[in-house]
N, C-alpha and C. Protein backbone atom coordinates (compact mmCIF):
# COMPACT_ATOMS: atom_id res chain seq x y z
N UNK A 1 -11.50 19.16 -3.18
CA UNK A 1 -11.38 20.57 -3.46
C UNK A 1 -10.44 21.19 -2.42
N UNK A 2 -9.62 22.26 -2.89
CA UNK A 2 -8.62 22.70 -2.20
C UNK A 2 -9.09 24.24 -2.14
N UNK A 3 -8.86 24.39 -0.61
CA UNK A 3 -9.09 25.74 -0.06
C UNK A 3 -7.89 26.30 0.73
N UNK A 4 -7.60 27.73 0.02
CA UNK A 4 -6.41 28.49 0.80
C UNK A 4 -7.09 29.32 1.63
N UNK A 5 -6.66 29.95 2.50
CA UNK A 5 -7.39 31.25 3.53
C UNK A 5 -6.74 30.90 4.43
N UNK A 6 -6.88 32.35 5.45
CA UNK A 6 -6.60 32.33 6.77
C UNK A 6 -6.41 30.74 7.68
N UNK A 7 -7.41 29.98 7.27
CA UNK A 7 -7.55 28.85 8.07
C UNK A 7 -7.92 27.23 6.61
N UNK A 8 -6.97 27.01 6.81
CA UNK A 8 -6.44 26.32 5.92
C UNK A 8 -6.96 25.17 5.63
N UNK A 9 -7.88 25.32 4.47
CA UNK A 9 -8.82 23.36 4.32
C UNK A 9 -8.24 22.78 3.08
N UNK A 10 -7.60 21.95 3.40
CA UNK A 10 -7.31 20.92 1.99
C UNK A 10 -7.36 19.50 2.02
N UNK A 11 -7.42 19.01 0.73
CA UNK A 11 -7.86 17.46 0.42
C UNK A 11 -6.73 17.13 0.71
N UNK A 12 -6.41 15.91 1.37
CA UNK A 12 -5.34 15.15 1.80
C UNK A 12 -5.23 14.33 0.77
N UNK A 13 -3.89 14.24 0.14
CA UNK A 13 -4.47 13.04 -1.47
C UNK A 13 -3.88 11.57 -0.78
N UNK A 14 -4.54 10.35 -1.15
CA UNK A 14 -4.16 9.26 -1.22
C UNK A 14 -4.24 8.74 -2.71
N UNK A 15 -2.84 7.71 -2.69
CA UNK A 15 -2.82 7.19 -4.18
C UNK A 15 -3.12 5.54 -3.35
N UNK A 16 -3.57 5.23 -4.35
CA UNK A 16 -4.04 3.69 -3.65
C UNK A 16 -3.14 2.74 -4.42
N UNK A 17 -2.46 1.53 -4.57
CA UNK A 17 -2.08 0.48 -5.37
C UNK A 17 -2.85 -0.85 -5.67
N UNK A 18 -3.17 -1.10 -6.55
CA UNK A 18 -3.77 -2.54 -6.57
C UNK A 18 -2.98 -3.82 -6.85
N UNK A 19 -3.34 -4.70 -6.42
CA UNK A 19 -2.77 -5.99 -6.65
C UNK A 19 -2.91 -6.55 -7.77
N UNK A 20 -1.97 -7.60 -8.18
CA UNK A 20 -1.97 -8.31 -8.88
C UNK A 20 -1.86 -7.65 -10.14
N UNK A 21 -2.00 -8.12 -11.62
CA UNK A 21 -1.50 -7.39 -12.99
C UNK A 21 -1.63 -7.13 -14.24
N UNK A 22 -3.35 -7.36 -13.70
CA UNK A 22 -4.23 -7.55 -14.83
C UNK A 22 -5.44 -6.49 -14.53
N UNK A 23 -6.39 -5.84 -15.79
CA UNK A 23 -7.38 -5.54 -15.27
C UNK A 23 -8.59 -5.71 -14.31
N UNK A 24 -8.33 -7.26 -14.36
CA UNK A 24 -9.19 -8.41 -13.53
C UNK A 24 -8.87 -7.58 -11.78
N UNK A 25 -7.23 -8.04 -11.82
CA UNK A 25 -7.08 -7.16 -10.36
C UNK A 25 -7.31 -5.99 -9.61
N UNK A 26 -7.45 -5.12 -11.31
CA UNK A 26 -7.28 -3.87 -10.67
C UNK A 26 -8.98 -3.48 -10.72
N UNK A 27 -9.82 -4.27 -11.14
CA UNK A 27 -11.30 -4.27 -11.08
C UNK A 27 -11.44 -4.80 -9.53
N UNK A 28 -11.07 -5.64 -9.04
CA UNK A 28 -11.27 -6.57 -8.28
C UNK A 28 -11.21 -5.72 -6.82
N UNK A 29 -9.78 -4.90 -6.62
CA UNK A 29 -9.58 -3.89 -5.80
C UNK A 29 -10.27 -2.85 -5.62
N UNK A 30 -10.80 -2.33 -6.94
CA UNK A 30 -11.69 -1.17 -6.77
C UNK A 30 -12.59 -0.94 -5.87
N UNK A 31 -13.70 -2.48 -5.34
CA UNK A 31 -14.03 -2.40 -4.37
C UNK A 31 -13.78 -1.99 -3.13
N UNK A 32 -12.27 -2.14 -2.69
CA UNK A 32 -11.48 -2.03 -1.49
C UNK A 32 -11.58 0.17 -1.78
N UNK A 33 -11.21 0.23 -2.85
CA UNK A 33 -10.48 1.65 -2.85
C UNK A 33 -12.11 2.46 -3.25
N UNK A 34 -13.36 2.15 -3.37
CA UNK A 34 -14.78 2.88 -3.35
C UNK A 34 -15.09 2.84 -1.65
N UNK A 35 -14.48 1.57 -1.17
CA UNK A 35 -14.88 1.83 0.27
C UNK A 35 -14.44 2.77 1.48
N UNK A 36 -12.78 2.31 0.83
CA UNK A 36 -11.73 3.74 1.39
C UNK A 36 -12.58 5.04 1.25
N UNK A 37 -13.07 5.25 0.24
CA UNK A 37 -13.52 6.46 -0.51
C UNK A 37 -14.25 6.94 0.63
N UNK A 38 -15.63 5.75 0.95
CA UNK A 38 -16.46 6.29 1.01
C UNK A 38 -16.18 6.29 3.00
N UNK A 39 -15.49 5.71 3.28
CA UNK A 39 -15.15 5.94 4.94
C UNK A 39 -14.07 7.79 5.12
N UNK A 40 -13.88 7.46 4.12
CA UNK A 40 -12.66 8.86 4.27
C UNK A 40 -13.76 10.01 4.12
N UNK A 41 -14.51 10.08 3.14
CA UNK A 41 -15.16 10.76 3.23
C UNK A 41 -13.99 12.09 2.28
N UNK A 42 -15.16 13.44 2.09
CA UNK A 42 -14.72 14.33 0.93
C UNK A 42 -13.28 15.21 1.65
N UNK A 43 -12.50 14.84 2.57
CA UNK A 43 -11.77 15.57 3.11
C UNK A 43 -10.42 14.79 2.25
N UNK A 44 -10.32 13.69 1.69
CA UNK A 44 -9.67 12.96 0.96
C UNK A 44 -9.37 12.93 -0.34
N UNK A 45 -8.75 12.76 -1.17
CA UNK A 45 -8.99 12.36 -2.47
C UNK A 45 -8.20 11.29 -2.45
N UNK A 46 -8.67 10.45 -3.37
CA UNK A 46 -8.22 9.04 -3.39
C UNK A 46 -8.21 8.85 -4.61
N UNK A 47 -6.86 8.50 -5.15
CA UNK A 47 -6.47 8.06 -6.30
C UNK A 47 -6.20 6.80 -6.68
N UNK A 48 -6.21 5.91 -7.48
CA UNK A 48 -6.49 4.73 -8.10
C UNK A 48 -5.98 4.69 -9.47
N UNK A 49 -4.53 5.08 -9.51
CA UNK A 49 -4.18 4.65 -11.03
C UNK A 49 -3.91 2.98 -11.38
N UNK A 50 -4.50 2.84 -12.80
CA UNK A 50 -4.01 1.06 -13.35
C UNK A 50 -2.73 1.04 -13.30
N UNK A 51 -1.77 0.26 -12.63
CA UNK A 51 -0.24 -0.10 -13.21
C UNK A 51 -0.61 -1.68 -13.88
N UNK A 52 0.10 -1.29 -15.45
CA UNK A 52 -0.16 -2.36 -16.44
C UNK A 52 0.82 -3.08 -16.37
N UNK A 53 0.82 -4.50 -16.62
CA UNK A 53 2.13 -5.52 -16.79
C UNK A 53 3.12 -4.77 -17.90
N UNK A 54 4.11 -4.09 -17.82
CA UNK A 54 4.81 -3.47 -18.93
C UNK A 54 5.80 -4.52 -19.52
N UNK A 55 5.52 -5.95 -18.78
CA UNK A 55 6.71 -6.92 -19.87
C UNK A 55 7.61 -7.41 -18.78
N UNK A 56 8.22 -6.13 -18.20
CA UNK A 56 9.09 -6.74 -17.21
C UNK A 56 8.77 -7.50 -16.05
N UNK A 57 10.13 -7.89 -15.95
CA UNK A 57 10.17 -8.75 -14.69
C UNK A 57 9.26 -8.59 -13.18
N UNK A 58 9.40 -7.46 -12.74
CA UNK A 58 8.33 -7.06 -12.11
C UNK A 58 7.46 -6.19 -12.09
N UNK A 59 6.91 -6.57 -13.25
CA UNK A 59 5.54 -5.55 -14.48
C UNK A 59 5.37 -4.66 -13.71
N UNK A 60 6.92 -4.01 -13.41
CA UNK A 60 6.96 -2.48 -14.34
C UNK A 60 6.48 -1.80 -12.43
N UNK A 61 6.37 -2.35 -11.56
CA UNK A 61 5.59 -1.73 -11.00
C UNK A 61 6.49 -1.10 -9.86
N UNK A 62 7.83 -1.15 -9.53
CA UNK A 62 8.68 -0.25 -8.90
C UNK A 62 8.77 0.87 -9.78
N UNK A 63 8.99 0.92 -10.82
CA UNK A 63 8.89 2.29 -11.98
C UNK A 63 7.30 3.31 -11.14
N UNK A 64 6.82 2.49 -11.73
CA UNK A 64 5.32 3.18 -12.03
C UNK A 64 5.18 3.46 -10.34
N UNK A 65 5.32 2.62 -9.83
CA UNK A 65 4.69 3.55 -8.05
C UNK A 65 5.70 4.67 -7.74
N UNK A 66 7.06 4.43 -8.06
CA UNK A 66 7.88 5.21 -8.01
C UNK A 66 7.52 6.69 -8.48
N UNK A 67 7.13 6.46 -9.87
CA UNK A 67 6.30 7.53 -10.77
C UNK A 67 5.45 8.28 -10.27
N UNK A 68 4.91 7.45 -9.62
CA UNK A 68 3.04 8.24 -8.80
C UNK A 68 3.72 9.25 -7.64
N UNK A 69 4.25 8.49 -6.91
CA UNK A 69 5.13 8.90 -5.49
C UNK A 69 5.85 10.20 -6.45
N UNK A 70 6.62 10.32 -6.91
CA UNK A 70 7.37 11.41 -7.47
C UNK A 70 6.04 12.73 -8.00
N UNK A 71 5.12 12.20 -8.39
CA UNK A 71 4.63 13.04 -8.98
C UNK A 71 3.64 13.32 -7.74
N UNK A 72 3.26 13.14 -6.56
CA UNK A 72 2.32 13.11 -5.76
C UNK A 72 2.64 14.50 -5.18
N UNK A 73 1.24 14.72 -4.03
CA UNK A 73 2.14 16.25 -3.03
C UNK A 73 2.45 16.09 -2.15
N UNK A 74 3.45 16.58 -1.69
CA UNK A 74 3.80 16.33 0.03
C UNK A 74 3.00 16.03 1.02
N UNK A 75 2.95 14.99 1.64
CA UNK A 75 1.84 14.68 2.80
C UNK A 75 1.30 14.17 1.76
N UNK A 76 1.71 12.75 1.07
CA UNK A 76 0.63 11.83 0.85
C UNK A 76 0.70 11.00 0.84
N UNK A 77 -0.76 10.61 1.18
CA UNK A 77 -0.50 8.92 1.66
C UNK A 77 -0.90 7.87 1.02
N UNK A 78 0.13 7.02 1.25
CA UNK A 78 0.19 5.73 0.37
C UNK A 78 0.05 4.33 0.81
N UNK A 79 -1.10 3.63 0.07
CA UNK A 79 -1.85 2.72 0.43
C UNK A 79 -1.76 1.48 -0.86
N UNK A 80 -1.36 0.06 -0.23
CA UNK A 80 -1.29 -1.01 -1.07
C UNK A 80 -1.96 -2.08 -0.85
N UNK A 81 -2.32 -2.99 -1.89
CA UNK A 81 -3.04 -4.12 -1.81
C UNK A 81 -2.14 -5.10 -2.12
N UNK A 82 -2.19 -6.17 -1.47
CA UNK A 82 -1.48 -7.73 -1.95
C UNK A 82 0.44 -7.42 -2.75
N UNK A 83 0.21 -7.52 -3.82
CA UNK A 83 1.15 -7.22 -4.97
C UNK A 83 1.47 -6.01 -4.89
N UNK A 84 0.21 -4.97 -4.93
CA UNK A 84 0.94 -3.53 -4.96
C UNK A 84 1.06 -2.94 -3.66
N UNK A 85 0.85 -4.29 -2.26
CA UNK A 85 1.78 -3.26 -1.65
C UNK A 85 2.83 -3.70 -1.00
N UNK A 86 3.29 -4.75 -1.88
CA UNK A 86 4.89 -5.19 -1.78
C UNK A 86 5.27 -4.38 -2.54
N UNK A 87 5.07 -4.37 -3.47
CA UNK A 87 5.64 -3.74 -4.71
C UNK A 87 6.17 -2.15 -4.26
N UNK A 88 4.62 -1.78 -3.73
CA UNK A 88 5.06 -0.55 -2.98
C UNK A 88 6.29 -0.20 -1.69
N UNK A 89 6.54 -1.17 -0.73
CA UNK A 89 7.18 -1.29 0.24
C UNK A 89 8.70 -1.56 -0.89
N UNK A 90 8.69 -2.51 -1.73
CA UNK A 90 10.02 -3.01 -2.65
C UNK A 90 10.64 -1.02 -3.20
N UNK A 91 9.77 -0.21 -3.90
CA UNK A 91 9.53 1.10 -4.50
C UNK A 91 10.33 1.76 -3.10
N UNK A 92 9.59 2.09 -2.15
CA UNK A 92 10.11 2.94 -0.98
C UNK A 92 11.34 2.71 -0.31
N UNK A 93 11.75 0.78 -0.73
CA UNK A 93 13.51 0.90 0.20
C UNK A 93 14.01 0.64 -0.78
N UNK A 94 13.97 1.10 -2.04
CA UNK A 94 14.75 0.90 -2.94
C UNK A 94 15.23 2.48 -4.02
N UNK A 95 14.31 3.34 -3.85
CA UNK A 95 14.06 4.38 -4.71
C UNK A 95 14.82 5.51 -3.26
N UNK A 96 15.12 7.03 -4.17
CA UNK A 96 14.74 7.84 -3.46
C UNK A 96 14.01 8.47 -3.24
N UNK A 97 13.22 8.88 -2.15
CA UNK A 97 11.75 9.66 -2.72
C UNK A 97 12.05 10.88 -2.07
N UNK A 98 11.37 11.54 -3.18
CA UNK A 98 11.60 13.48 -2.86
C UNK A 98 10.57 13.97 -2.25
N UNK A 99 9.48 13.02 -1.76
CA UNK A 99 7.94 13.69 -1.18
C UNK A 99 7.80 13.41 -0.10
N UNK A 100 7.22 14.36 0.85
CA UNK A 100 6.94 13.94 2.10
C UNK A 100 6.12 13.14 2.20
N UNK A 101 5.83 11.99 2.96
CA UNK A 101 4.87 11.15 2.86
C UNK A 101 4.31 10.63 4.79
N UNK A 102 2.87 11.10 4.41
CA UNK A 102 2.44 11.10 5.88
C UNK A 102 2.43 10.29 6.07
N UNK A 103 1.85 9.06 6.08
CA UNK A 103 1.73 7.65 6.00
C UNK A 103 1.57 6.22 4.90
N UNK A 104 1.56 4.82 5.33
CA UNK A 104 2.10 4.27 4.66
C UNK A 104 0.96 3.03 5.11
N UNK A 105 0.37 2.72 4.07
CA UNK A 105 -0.57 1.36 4.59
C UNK A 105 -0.86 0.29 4.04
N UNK A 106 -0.21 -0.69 4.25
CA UNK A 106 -0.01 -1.79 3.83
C UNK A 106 -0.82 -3.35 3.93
N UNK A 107 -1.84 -3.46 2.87
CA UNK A 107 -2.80 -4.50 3.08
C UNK A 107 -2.81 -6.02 2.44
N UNK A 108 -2.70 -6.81 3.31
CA UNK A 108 -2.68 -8.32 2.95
C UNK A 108 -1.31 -8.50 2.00
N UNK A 109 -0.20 -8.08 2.42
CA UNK A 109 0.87 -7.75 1.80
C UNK A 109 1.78 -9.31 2.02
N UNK A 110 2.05 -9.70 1.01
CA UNK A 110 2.69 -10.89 0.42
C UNK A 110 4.53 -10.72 0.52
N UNK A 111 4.94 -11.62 1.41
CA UNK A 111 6.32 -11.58 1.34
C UNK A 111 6.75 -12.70 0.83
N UNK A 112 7.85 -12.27 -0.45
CA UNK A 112 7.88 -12.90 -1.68
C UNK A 112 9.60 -13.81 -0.90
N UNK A 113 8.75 -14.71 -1.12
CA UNK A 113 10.55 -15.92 -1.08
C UNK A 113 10.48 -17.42 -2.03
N UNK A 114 11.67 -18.09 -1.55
CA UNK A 114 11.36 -18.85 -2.20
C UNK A 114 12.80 -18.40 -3.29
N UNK A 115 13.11 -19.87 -4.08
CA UNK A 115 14.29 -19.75 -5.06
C UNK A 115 13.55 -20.22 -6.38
N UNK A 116 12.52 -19.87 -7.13
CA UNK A 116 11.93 -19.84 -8.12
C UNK A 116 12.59 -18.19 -8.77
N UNK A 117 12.77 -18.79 -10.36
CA UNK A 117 12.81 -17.67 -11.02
C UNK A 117 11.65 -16.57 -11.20
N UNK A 118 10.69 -16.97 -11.08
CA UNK A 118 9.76 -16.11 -11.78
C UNK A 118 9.40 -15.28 -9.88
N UNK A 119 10.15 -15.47 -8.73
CA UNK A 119 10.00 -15.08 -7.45
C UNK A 119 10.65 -13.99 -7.30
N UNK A 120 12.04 -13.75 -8.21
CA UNK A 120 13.23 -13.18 -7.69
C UNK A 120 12.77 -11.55 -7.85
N UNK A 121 12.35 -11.55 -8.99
CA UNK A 121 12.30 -10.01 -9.61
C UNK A 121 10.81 -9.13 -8.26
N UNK A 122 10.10 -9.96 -7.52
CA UNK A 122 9.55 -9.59 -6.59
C UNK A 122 9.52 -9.12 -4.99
N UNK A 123 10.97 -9.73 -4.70
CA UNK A 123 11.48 -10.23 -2.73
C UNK A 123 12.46 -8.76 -3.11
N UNK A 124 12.10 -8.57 -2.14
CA UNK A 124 12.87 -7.36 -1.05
C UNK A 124 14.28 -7.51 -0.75
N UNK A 125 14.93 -6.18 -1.02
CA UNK A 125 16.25 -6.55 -0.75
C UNK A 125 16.14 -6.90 0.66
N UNK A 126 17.32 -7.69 0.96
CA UNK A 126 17.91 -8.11 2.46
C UNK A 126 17.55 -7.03 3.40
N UNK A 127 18.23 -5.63 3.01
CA UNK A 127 18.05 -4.58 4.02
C UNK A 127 17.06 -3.84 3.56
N UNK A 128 15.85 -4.43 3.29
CA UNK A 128 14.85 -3.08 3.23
C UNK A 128 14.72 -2.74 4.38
N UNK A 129 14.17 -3.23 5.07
CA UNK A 129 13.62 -2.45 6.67
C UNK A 129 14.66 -1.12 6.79
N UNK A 130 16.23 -1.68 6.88
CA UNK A 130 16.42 -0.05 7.21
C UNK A 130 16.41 0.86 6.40
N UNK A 131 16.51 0.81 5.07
CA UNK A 131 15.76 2.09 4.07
C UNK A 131 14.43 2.53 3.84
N UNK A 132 13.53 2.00 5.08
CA UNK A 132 12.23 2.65 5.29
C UNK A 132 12.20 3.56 6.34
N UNK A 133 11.80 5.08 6.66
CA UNK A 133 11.90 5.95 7.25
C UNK A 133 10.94 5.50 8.55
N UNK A 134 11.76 5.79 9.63
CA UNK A 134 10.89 5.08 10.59
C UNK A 134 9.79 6.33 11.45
N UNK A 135 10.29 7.14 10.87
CA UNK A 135 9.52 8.21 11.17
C UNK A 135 8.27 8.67 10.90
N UNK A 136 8.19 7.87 9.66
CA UNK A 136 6.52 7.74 9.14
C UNK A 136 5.84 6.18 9.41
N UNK A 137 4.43 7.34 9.66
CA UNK A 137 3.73 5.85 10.20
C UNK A 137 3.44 4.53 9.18
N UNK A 138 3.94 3.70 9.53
CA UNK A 138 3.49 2.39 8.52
C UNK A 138 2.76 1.54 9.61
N UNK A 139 1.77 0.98 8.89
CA UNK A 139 0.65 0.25 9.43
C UNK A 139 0.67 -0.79 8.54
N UNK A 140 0.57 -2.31 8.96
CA UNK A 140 0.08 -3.61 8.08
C UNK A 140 -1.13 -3.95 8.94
N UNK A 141 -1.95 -4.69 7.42
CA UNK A 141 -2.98 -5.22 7.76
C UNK A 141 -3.02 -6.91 7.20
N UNK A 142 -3.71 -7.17 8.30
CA UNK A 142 -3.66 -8.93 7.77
C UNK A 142 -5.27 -9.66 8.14
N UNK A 143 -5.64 -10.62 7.21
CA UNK A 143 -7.33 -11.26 7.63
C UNK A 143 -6.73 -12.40 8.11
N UNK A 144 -6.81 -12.91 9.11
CA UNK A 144 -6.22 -14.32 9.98
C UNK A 144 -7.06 -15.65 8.70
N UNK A 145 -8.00 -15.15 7.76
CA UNK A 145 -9.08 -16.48 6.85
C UNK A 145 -8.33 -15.81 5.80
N UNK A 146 -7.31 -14.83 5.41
CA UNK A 146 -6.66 -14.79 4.12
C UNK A 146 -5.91 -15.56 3.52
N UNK A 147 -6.91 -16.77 2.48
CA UNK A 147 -6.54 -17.74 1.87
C UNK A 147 -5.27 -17.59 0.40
N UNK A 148 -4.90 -16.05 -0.04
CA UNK A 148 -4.37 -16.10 -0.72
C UNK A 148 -2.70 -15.71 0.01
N UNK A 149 -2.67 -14.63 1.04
CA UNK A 149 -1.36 -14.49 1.71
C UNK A 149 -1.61 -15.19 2.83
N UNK A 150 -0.63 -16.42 3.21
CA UNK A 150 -0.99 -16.78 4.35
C UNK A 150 -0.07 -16.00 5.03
N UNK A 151 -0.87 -16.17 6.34
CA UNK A 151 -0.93 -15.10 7.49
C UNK A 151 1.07 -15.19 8.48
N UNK A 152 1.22 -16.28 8.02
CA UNK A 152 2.96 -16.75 8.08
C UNK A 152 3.66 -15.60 7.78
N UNK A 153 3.01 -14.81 6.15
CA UNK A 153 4.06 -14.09 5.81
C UNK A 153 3.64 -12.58 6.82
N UNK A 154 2.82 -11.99 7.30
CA UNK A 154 2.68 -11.48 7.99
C UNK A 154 3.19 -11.58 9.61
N UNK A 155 3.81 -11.98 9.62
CA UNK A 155 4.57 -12.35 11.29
C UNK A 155 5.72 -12.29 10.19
N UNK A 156 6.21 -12.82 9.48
CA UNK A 156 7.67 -12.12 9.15
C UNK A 156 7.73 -10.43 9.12
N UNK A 157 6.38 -9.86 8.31
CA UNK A 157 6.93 -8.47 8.06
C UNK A 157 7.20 -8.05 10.04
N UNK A 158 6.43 -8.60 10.84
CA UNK A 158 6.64 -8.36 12.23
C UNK A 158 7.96 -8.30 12.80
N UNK A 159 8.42 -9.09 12.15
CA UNK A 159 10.18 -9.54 12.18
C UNK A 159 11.08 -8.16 12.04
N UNK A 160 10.64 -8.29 10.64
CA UNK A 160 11.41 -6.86 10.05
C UNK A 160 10.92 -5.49 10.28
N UNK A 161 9.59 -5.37 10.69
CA UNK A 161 9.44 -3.97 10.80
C UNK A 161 8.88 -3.64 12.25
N UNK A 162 9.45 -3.93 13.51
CA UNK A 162 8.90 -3.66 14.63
C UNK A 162 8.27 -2.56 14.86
N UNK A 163 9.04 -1.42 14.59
CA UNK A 163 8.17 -0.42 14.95
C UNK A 163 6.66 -0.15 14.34
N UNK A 164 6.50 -0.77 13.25
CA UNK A 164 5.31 -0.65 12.85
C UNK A 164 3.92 -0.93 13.34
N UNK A 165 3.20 -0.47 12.99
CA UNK A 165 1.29 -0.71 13.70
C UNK A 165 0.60 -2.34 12.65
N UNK A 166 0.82 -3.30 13.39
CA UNK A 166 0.21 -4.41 13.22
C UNK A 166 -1.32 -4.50 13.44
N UNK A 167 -2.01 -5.13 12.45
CA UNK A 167 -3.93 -5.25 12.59
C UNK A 167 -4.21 -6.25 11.82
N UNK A 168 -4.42 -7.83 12.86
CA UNK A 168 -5.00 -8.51 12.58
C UNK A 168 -6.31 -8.40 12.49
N UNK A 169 -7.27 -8.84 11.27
CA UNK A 169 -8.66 -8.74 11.76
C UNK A 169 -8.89 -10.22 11.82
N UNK A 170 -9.98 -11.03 12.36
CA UNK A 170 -10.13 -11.77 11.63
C UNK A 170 -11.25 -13.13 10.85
N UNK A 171 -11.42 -11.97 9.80
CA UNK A 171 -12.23 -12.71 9.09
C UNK A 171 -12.03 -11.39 7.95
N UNK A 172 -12.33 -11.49 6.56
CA UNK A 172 -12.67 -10.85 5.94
C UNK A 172 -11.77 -11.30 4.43
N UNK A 173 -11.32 -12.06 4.56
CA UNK A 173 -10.40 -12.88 3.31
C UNK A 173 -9.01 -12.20 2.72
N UNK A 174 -8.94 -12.65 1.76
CA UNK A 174 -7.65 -11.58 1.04
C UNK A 174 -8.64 -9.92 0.57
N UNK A 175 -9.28 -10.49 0.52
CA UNK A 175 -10.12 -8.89 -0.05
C UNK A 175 -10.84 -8.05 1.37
N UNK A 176 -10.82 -8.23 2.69
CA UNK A 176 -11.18 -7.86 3.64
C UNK A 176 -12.98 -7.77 2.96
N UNK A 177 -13.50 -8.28 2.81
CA UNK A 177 -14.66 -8.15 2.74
C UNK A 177 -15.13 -6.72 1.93
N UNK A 178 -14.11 -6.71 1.33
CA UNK A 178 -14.56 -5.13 0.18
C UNK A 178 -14.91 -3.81 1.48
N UNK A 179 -14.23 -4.06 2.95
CA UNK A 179 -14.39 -2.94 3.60
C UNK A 179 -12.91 -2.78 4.34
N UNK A 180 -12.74 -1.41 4.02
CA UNK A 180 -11.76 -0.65 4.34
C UNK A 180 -11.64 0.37 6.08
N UNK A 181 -12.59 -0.20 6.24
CA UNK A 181 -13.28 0.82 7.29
C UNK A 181 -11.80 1.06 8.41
N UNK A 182 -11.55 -0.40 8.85
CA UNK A 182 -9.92 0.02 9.94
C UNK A 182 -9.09 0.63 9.32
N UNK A 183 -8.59 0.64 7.87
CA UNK A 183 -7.50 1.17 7.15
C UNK A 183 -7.89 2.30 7.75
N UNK A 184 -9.43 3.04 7.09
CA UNK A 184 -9.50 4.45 7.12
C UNK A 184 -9.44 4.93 8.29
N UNK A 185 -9.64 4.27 9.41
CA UNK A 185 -10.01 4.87 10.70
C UNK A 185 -8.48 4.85 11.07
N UNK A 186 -7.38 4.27 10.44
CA UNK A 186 -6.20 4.35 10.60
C UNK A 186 -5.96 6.18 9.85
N UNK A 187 -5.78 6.06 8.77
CA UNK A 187 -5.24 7.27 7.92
C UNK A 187 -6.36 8.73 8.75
N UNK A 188 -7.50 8.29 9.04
CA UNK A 188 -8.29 10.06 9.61
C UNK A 188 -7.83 10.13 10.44
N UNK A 189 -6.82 9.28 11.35
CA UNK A 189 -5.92 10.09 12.80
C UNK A 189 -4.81 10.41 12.41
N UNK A 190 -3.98 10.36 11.22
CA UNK A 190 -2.98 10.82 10.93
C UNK A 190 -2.79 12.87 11.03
């Protein structure tokens, strides 16, 4: 709920991304994004739209985050899982975005390589890092027992994005144990 007056209270919106490209995934995440919920607490709103495989090459999902981001309000923050938050990071150095965006949080995030076709439509241009605003906070998160991204590709994003806030935990898998709790305690100091 949004309050105007003298002294100014409003919901901070977060859009969340889920991984992977099926309902399966985006069920699967929900856990992650009820926990966000419930650490953020009602000063938040937290959004959770499905991005559906639309066919393409990379089902559709630079469009569609692009979409959300465009349509979002200034000062909001944006949060990815696995797939969607490459996808998301691929969206931000590739697009222009017209919204201010407070922060940027990036979980168990998969760096796509490799000379397979079905790889290409996923990897990051060469120069993303410098078409990410370094002025906003980006934070990665990584589980050192995350059996689906190994933890390899996380010391690359280290490579490319120094300035950023690195958080190993470790234990909690590719799904952090369905708790969000460091993310959030990341985004309530923003």
């Amino acid at each position: 709920m949004k309050f105007l007056s003298n002294s100014i209270m409003m919901t901070k919106q977060v859009i969340f991304f889920h991984g992977g490209g099926s309902e399966g995934d985006f069920e699967a995440d929900k856990k992650l994004v009820d926990s966000l919920k419930a650490h953020l607490g009602s000063s938040f709103d937290v959004q959770y739209p499905f991005l559906p495989d639309d066919g393409s090459p990379d089902l559709g999902r630079r469009r569609q985050i692009g979409s959300a981001i465009a349509g979002s309000e200034d000062g909001v923050i944006l949060v990815g899982h696995s797939f969607g938050a490459s996808m998301l990071l691929a969206a931000l150095s590739e697009t222009e975005v017209t919204r201010t965006i407070a922060g940027i949080f990036l979980i168990a995030t998969p760096f796509w390589q490799g000379t397979e076709d079905w790889v290409e439509p996923f990897k990051l241009r060469p120069d993303f890092a410098r078409q990410i605003d370094r002025r906003i906070p980006l934070y990665l998160y990584h589980c050192l027992d995350d059996e689906d991204v190994p933890v390899e590709q996380f010391a690359i994003y280290k490579q490319h994005l120094p300035w950023a806030t690195f958080r190993e935990i470790t234990t909690g898998g590719h799904q952090f144990n369905d708790d969000l709790g460091v993310v959030a305690a990341d985004i309530a100091q923003l």
